[in-house]
PDB file of N, CA and C in Angstrom:
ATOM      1  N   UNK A   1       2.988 -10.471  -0.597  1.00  0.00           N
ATOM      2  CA  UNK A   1       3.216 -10.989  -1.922  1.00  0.00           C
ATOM      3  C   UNK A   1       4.166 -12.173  -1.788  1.00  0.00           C
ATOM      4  N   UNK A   2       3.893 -13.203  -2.556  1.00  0.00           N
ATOM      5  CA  UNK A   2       4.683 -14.155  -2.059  1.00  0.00           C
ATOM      6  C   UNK A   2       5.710 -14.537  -3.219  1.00  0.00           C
ATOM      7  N   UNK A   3       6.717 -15.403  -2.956  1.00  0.00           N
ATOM      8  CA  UNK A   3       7.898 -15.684  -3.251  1.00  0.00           C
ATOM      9  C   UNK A   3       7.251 -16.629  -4.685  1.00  0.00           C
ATOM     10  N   UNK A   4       6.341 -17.439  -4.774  1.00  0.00           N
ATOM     11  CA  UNK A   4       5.978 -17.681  -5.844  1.00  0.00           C
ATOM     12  C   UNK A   4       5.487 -16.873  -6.940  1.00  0.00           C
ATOM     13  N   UNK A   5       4.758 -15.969  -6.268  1.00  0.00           N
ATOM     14  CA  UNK A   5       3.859 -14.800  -7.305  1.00  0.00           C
ATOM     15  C   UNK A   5       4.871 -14.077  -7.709  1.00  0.00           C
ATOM     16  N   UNK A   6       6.098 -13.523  -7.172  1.00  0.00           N
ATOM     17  CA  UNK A   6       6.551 -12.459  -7.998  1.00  0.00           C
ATOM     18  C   UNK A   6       7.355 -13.879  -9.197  1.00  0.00           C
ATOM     19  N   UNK A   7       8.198 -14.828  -8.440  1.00  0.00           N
ATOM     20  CA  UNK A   7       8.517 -15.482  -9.732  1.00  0.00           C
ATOM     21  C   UNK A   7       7.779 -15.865 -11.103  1.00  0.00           C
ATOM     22  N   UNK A   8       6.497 -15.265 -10.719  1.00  0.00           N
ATOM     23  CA  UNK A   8       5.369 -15.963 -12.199  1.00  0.00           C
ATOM     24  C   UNK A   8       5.511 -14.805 -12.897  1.00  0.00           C
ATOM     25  N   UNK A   9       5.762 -13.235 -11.826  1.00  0.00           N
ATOM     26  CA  UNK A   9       5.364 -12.137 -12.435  1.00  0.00           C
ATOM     27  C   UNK A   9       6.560 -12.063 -13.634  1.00  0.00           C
ATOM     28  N   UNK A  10       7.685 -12.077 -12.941  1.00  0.00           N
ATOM     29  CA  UNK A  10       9.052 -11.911 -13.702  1.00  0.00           C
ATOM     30  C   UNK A  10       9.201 -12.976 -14.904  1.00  0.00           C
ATOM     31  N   UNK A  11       8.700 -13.837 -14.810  1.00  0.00           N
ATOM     32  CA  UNK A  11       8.654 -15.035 -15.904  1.00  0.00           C
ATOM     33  C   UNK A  11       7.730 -14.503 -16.652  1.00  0.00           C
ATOM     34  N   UNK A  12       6.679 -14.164 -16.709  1.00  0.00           N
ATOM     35  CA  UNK A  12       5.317 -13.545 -17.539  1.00  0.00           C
ATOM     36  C   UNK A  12       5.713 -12.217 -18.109  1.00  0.00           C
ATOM     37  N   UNK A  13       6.656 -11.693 -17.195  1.00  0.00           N
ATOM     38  CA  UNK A  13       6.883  -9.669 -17.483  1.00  0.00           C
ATOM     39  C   UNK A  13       6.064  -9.023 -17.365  1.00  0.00           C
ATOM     40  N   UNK A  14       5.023  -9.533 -16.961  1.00  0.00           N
ATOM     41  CA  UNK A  14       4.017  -8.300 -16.326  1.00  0.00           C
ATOM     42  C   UNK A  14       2.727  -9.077 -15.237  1.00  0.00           C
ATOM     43  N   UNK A  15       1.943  -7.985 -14.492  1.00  0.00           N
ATOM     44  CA  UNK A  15       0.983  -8.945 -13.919  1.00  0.00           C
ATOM     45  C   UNK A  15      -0.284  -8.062 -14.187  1.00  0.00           C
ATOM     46  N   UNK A  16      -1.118  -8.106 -14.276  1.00  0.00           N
ATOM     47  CA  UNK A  16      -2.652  -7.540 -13.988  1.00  0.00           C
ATOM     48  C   UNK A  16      -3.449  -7.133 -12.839  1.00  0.00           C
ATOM     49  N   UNK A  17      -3.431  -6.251 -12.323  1.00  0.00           N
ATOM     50  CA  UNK A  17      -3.729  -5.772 -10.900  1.00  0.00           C
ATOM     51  C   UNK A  17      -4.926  -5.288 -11.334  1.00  0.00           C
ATOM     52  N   UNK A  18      -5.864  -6.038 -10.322  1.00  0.00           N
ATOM     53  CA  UNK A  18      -8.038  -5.816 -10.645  1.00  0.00           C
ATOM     54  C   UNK A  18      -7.734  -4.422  -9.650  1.00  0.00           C
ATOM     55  N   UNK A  19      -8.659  -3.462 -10.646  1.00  0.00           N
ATOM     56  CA  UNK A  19      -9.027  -2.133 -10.310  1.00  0.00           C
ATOM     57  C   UNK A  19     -10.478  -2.100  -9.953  1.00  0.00           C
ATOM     58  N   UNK A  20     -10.949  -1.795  -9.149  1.00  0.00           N
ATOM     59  CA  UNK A  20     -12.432  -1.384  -9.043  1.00  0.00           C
ATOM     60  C   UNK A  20     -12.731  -0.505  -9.882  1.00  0.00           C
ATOM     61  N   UNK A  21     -14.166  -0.783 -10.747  1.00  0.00           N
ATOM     62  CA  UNK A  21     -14.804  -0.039 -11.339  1.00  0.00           C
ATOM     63  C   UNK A  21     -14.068   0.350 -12.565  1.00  0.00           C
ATOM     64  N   UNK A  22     -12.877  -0.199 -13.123  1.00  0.00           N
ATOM     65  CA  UNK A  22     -12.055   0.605 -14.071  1.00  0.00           C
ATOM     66  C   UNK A  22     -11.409  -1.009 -14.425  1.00  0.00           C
ATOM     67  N   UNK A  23     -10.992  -0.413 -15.809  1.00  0.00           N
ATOM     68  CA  UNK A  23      -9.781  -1.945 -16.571  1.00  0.00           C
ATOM     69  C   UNK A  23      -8.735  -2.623 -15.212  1.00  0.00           C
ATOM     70  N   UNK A  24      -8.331  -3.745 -15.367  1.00  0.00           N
ATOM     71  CA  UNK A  24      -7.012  -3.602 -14.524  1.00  0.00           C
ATOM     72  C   UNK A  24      -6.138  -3.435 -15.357  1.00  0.00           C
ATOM     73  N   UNK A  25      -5.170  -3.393 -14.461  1.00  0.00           N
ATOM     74  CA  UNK A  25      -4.184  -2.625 -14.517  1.00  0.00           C
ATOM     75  C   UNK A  25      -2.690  -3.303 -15.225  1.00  0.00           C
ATOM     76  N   UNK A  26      -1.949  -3.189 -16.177  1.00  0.00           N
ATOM     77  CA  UNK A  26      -0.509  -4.254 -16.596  1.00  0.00           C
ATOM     78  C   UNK A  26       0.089  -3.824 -15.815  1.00  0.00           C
ATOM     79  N   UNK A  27       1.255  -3.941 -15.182  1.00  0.00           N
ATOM     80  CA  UNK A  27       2.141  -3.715 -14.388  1.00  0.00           C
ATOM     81  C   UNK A  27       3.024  -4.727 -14.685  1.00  0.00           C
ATOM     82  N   UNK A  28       4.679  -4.153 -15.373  1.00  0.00           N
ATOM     83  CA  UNK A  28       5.080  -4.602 -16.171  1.00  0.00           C
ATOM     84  C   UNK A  28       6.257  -5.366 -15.217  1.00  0.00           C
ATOM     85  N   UNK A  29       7.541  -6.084 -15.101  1.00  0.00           N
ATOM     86  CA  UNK A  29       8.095  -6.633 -14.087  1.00  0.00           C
ATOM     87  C   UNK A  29       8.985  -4.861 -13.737  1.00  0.00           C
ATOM     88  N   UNK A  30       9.788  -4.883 -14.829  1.00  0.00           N
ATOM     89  CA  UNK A  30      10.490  -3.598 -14.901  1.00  0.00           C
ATOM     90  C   UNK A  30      10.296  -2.768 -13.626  1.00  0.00           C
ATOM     91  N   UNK A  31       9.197  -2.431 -13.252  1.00  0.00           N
ATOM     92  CA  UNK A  31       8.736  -1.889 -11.934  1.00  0.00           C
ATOM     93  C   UNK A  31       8.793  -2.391 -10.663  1.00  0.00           C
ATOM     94  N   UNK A  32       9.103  -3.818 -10.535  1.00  0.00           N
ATOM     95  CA  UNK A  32       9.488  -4.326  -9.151  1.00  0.00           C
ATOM     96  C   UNK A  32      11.175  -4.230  -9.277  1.00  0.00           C
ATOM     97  N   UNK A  33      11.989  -4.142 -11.003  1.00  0.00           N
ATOM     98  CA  UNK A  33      13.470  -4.288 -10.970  1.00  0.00           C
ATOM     99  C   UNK A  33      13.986  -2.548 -10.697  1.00  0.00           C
ATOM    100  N   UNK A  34      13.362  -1.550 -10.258  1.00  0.00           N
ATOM    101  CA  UNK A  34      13.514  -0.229 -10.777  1.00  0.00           C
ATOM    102  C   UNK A  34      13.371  -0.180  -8.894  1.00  0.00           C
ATOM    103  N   UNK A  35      11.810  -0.607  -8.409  1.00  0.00           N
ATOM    104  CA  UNK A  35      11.734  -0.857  -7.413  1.00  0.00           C
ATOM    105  C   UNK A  35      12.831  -1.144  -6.057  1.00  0.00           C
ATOM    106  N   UNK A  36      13.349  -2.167  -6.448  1.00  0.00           N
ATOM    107  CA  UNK A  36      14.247  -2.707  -5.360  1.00  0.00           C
ATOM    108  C   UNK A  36      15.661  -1.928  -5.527  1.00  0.00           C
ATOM    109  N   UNK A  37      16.066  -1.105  -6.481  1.00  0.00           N
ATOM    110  CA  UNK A  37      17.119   0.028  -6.325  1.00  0.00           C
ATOM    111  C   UNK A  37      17.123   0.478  -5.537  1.00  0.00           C
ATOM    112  N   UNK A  38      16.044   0.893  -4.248  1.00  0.00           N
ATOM    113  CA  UNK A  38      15.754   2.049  -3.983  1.00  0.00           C
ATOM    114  C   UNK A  38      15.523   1.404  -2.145  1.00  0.00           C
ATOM    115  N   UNK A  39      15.723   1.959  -1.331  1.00  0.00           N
ATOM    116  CA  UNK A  39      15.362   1.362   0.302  1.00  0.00           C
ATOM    117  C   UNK A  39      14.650   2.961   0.664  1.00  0.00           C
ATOM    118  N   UNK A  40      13.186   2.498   0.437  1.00  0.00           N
ATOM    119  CA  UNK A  40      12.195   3.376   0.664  1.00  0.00           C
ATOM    120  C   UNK A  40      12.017   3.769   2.054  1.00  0.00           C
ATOM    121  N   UNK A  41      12.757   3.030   3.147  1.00  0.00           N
ATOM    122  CA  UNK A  41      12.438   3.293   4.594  1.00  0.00           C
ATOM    123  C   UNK A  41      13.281   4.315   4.519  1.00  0.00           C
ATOM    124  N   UNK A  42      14.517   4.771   3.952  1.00  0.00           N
ATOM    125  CA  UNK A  42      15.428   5.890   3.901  1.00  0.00           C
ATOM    126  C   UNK A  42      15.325   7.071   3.367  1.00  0.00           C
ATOM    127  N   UNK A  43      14.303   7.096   2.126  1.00  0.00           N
ATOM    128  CA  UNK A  43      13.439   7.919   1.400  1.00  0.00           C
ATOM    129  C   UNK A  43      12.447   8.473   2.577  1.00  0.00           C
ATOM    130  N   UNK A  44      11.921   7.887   3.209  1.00  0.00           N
ATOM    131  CA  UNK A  44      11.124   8.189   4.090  1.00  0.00           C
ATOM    132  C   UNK A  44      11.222   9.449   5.082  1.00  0.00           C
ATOM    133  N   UNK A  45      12.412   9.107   5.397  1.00  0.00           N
ATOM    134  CA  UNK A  45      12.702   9.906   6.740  1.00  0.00           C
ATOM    135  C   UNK A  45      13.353  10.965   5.896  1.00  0.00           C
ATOM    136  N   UNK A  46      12.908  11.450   4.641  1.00  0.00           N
ATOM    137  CA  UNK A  46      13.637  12.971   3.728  1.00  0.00           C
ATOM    138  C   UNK A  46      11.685  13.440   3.945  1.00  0.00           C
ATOM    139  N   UNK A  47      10.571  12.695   4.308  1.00  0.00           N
ATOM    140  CA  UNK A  47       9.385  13.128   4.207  1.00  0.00           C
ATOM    141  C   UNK A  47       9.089  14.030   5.310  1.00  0.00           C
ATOM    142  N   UNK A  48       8.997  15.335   5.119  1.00  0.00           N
ATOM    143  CA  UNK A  48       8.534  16.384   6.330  1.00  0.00           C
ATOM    144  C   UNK A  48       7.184  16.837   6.717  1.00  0.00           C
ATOM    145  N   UNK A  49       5.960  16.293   5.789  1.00  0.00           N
ATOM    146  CA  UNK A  49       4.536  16.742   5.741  1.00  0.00           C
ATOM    147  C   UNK A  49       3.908  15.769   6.996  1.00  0.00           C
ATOM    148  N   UNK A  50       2.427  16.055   7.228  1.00  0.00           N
ATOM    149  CA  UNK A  50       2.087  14.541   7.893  1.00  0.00           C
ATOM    150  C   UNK A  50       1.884  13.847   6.597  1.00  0.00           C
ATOM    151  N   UNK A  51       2.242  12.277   7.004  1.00  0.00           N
ATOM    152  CA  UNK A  51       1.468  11.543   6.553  1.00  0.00           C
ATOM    153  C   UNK A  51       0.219  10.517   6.659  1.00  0.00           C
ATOM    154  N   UNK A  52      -0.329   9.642   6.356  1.00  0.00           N
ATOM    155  CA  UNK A  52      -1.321   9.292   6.902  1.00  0.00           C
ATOM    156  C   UNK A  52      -1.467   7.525   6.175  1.00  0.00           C
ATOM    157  N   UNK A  53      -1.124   6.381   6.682  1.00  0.00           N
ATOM    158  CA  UNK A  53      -0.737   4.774   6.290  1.00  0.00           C
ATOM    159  C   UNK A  53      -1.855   4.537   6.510  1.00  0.00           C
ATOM    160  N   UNK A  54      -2.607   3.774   5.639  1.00  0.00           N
ATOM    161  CA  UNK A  54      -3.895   3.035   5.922  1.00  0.00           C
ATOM    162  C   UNK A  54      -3.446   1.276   5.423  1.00  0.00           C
ATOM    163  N   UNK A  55      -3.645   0.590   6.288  1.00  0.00           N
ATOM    164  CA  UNK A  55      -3.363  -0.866   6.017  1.00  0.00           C
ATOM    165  C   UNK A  55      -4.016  -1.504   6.601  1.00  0.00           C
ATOM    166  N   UNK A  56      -4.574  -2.885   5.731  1.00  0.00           N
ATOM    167  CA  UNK A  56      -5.677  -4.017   5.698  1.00  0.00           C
ATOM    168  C   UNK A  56      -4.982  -4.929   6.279  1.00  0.00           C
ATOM    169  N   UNK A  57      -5.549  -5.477   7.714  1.00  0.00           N
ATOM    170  CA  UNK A  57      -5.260  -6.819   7.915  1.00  0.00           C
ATOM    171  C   UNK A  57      -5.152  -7.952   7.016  1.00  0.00           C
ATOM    172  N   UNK A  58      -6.336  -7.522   5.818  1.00  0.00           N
ATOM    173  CA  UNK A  58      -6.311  -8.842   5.159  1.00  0.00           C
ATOM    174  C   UNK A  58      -5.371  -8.837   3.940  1.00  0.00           C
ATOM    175  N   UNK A  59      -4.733  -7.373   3.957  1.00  0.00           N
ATOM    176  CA  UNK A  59      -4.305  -6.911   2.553  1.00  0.00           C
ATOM    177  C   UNK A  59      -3.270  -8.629   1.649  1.00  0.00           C
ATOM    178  N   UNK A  60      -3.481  -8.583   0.696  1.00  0.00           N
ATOM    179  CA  UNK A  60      -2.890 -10.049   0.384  1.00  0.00           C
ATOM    180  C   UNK A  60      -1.573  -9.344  -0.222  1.00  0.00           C
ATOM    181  N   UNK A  61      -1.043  -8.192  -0.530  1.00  0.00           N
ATOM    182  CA  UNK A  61      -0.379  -8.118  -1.396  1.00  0.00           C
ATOM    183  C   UNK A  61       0.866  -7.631  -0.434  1.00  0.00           C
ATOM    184  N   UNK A  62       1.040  -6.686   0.167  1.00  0.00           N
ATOM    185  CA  UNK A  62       2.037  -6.176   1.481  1.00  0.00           C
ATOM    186  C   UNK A  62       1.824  -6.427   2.965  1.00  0.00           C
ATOM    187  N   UNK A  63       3.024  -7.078   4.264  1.00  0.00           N
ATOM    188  CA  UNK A  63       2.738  -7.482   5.024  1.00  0.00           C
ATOM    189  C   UNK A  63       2.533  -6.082   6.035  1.00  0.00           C
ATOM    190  N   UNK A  64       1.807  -5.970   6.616  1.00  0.00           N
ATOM    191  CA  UNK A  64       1.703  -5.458   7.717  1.00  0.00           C
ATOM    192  C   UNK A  64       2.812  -4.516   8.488  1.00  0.00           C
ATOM    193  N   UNK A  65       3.707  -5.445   8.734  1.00  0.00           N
ATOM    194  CA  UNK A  65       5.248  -4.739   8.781  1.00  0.00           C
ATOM    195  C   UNK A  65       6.008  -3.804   7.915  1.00  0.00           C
ATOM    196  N   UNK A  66       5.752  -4.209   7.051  1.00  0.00           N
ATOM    197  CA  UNK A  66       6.128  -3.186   5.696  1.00  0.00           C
ATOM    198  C   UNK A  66       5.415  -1.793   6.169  1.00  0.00           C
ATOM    199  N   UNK A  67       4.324  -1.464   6.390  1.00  0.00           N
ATOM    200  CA  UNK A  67       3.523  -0.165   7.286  1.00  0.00           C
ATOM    201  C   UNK A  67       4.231   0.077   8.450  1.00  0.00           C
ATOM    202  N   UNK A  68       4.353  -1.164   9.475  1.00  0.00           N
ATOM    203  CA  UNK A  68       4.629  -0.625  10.253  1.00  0.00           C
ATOM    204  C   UNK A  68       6.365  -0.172  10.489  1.00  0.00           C
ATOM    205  N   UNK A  69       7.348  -0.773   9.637  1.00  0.00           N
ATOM    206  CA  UNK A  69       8.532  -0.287   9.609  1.00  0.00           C
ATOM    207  C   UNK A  69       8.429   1.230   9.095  1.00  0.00           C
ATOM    208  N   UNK A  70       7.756   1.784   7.905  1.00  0.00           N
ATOM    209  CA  UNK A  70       7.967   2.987   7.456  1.00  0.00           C
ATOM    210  C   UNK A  70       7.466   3.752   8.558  1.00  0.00           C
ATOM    211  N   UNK A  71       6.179   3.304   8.891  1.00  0.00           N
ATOM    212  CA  UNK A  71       6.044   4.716   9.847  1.00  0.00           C
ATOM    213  C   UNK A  71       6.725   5.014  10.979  1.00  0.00           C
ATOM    214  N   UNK A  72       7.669   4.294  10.878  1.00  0.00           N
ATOM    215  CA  UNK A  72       8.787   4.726  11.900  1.00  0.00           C
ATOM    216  C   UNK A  72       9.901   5.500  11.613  1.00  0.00           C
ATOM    217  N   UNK A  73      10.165   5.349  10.286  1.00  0.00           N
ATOM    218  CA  UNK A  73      10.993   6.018   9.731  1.00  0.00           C
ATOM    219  C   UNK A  73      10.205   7.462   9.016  1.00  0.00           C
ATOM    220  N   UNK A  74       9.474   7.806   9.223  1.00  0.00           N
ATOM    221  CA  UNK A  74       8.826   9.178   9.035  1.00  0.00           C
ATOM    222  C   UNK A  74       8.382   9.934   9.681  1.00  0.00           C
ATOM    223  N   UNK A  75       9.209  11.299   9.336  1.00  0.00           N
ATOM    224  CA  UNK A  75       8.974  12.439  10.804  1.00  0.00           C
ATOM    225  C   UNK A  75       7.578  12.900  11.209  1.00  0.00           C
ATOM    226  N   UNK A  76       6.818  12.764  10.516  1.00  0.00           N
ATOM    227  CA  UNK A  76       5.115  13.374  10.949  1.00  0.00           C
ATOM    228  C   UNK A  76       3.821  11.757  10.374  1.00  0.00           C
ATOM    229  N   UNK A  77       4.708  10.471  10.476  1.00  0.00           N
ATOM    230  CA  UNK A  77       3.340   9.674  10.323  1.00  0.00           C
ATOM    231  C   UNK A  77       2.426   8.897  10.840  1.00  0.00           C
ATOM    232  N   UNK A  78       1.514   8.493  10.750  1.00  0.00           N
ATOM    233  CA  UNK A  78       0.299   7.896  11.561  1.00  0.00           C
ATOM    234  C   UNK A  78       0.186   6.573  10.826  1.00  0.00           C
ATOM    235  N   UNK A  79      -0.116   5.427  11.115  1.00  0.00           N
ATOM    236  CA  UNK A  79      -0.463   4.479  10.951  1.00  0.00           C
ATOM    237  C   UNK A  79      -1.498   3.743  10.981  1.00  0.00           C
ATOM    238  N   UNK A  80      -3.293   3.767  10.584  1.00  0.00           N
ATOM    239  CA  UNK A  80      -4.248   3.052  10.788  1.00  0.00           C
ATOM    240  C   UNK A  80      -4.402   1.844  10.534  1.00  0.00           C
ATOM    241  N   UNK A  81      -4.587   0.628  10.953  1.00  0.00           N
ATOM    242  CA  UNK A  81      -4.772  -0.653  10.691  1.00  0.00           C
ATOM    243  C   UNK A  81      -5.967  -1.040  10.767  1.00  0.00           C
ATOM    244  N   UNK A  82      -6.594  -1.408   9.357  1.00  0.00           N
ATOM    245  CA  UNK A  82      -8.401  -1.876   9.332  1.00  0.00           C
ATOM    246  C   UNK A  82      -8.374  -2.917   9.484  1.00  0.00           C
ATOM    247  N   UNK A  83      -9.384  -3.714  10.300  1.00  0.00           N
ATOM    248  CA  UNK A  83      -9.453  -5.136  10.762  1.00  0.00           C
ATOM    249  C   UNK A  83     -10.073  -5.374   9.804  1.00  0.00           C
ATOM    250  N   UNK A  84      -9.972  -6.408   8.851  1.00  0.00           N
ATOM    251  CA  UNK A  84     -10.252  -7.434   7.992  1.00  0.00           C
ATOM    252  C   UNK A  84     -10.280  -6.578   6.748  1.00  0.00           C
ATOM    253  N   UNK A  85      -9.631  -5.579   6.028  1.00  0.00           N
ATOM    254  CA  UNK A  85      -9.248  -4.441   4.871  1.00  0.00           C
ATOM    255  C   UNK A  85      -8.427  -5.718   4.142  1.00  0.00           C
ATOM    256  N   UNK A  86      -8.517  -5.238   2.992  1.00  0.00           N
ATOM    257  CA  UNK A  86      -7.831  -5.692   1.785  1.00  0.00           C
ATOM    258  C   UNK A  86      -7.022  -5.140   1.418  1.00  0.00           C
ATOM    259  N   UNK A  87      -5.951  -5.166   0.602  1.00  0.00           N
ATOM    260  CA  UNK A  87      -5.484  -3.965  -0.297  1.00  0.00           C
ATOM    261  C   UNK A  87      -5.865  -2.829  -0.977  1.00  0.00           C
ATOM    262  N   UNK A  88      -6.766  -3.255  -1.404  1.00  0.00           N
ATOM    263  CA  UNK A  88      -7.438  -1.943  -1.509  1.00  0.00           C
ATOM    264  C   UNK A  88      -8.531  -1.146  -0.725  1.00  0.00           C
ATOM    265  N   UNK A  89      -8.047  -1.592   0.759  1.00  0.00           N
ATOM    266  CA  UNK A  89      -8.916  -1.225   2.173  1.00  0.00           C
ATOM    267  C   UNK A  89     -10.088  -1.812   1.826  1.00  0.00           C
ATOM    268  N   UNK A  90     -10.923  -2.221   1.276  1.00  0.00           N
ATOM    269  CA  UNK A  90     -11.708  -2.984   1.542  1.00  0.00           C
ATOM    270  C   UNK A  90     -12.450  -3.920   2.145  1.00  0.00           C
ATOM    271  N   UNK A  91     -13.621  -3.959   3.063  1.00  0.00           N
ATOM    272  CA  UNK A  91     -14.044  -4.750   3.941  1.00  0.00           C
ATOM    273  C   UNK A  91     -15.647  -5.684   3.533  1.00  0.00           C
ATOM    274  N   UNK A  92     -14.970  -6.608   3.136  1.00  0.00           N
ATOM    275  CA  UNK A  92     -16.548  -7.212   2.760  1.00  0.00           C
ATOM    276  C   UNK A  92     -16.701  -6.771   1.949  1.00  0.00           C
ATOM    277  N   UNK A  93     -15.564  -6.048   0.491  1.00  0.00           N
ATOM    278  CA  UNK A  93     -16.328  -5.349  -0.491  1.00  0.00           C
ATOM    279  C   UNK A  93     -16.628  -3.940  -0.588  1.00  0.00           C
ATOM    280  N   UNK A  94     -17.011  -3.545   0.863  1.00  0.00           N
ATOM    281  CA  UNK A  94     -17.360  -1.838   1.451  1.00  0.00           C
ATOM    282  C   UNK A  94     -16.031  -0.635   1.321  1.00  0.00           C
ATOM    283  N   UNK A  95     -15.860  -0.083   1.094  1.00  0.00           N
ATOM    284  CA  UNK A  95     -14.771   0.839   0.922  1.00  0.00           C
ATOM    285  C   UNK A  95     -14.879   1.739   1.689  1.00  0.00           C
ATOM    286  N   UNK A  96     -16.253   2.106   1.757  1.00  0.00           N
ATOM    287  CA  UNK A  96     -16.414   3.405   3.056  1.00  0.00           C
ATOM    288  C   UNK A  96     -15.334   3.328   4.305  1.00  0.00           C
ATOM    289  N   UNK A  97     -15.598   2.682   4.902  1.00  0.00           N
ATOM    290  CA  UNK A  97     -14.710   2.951   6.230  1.00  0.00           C
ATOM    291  C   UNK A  97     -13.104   3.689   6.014  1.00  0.00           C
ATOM    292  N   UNK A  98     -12.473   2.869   5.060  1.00  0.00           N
ATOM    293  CA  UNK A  98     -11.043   3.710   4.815  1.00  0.00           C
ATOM    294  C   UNK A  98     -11.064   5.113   4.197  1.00  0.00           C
ATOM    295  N   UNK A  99     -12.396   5.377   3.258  1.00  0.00           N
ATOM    296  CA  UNK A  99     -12.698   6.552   2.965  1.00  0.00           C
ATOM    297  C   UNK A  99     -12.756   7.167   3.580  1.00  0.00           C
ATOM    298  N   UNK A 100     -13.999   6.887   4.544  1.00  0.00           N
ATOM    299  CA  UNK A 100     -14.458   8.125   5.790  1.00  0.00           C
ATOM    300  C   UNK A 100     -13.018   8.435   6.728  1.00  0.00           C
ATOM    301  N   UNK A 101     -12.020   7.289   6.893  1.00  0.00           N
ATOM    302  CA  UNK A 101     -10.712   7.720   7.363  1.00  0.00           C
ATOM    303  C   UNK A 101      -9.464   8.446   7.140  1.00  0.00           C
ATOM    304  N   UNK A 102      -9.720   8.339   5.728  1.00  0.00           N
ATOM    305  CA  UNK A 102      -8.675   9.065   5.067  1.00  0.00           C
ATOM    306  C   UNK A 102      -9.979  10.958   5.551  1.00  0.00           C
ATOM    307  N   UNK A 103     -10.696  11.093   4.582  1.00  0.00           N
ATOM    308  CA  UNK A 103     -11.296  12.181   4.923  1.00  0.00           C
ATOM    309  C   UNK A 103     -11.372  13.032   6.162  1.00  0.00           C
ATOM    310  N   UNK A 104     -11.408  12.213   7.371  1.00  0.00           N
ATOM    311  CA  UNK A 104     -11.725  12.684   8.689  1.00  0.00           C
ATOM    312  C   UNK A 104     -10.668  13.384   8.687  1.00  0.00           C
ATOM    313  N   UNK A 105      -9.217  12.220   8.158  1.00  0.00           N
ATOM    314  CA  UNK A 105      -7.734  12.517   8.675  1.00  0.00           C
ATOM    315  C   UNK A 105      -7.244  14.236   7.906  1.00  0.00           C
ATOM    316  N   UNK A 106      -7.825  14.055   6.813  1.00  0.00           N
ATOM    317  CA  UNK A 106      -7.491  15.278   5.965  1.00  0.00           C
ATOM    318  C   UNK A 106      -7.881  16.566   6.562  1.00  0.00           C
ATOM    319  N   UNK A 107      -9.659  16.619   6.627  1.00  0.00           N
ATOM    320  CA  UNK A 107     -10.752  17.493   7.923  1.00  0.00           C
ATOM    321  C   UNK A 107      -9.729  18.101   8.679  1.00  0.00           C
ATOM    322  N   UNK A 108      -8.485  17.176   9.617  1.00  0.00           N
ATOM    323  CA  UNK A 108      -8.567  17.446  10.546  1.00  0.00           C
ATOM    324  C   UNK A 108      -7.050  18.240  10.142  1.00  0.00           C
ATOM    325  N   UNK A 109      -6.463  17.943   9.530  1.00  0.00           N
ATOM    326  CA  UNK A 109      -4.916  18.153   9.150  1.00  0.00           C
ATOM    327  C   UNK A 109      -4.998  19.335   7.796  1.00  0.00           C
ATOM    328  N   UNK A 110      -6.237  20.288   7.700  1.00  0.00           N
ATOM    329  CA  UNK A 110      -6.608  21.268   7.721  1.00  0.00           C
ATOM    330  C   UNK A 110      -7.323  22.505   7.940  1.00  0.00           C
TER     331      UNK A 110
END
C-alpha cells in the first residue's frame, strides 16, 4: 500500500475495497487509526494454534515482508507464497489454487 494511497484514504475517510462476487466494501480511515495502536508482530507470538499465511507475489496491497516478519513471530506458523497471487490470492483471476491450499492445509491439520 503506498504512501500516496493511504494519504487519499485519510483525506476521503474511507476507501472501497472490490469484493468478488459481492458489493465492495467502505472501509472507513478510523480502521487504519485503531490499526496502528497495536504492533501485531507482538500479538502474534500470544498465538498458540497452527497457523497457515497465504501471500501473493503480486498482492498490491501488503508487502511480502509483512508475511514474512509475522511468521516468525508465531509459535506454530507456515508461510505459502503464490507466484503471481493477488490479494485476494488470485492468479489470472483463478482462485482455485489458494483454495485447494488452504483446504489441503486444513485436511491435513485434522
Amino acid at each position: 500500500m503506498g504512501r500516496g494511497y493511504v494519504e487519499e484514504w485519510k483525506k476521503k475517510g474511507y476507501i472501497m475495497f472490490p469484493r468478488r462476487n459481492k458489493p465492495d466494501l467502505k472501509i472507513y480511515y478510523d480502521f487504519m487509526e485503531d490499526a496502528t495502536k497495536y504492533v501485531m508482530y507482538d500479538k502474534a507470538k500470544q498465538i498458540k494454534i497452527p497457523t497457515l499465511i497465504l501471500h501473493g507475489t503480486e498482492d498490491e496491497h501488503i508487502p511480502v515482508e509483512h508475511s514474512e516478519k509475522l511468521v516468525q513471530n508465531l509459535q506454530n506458523g507456515s508461510l505459502v507464497i503464490i507466484e503471481g497471487a493477488n490479494h485476494g490470492l488470485a492468479v489470472d483471476g483463478d482462485y482455485s489454487f489458494g483454495k485447494k491450499l488452504l483446504l489441503d492445509w486444513l485436511r491435513e491439520k485434522n
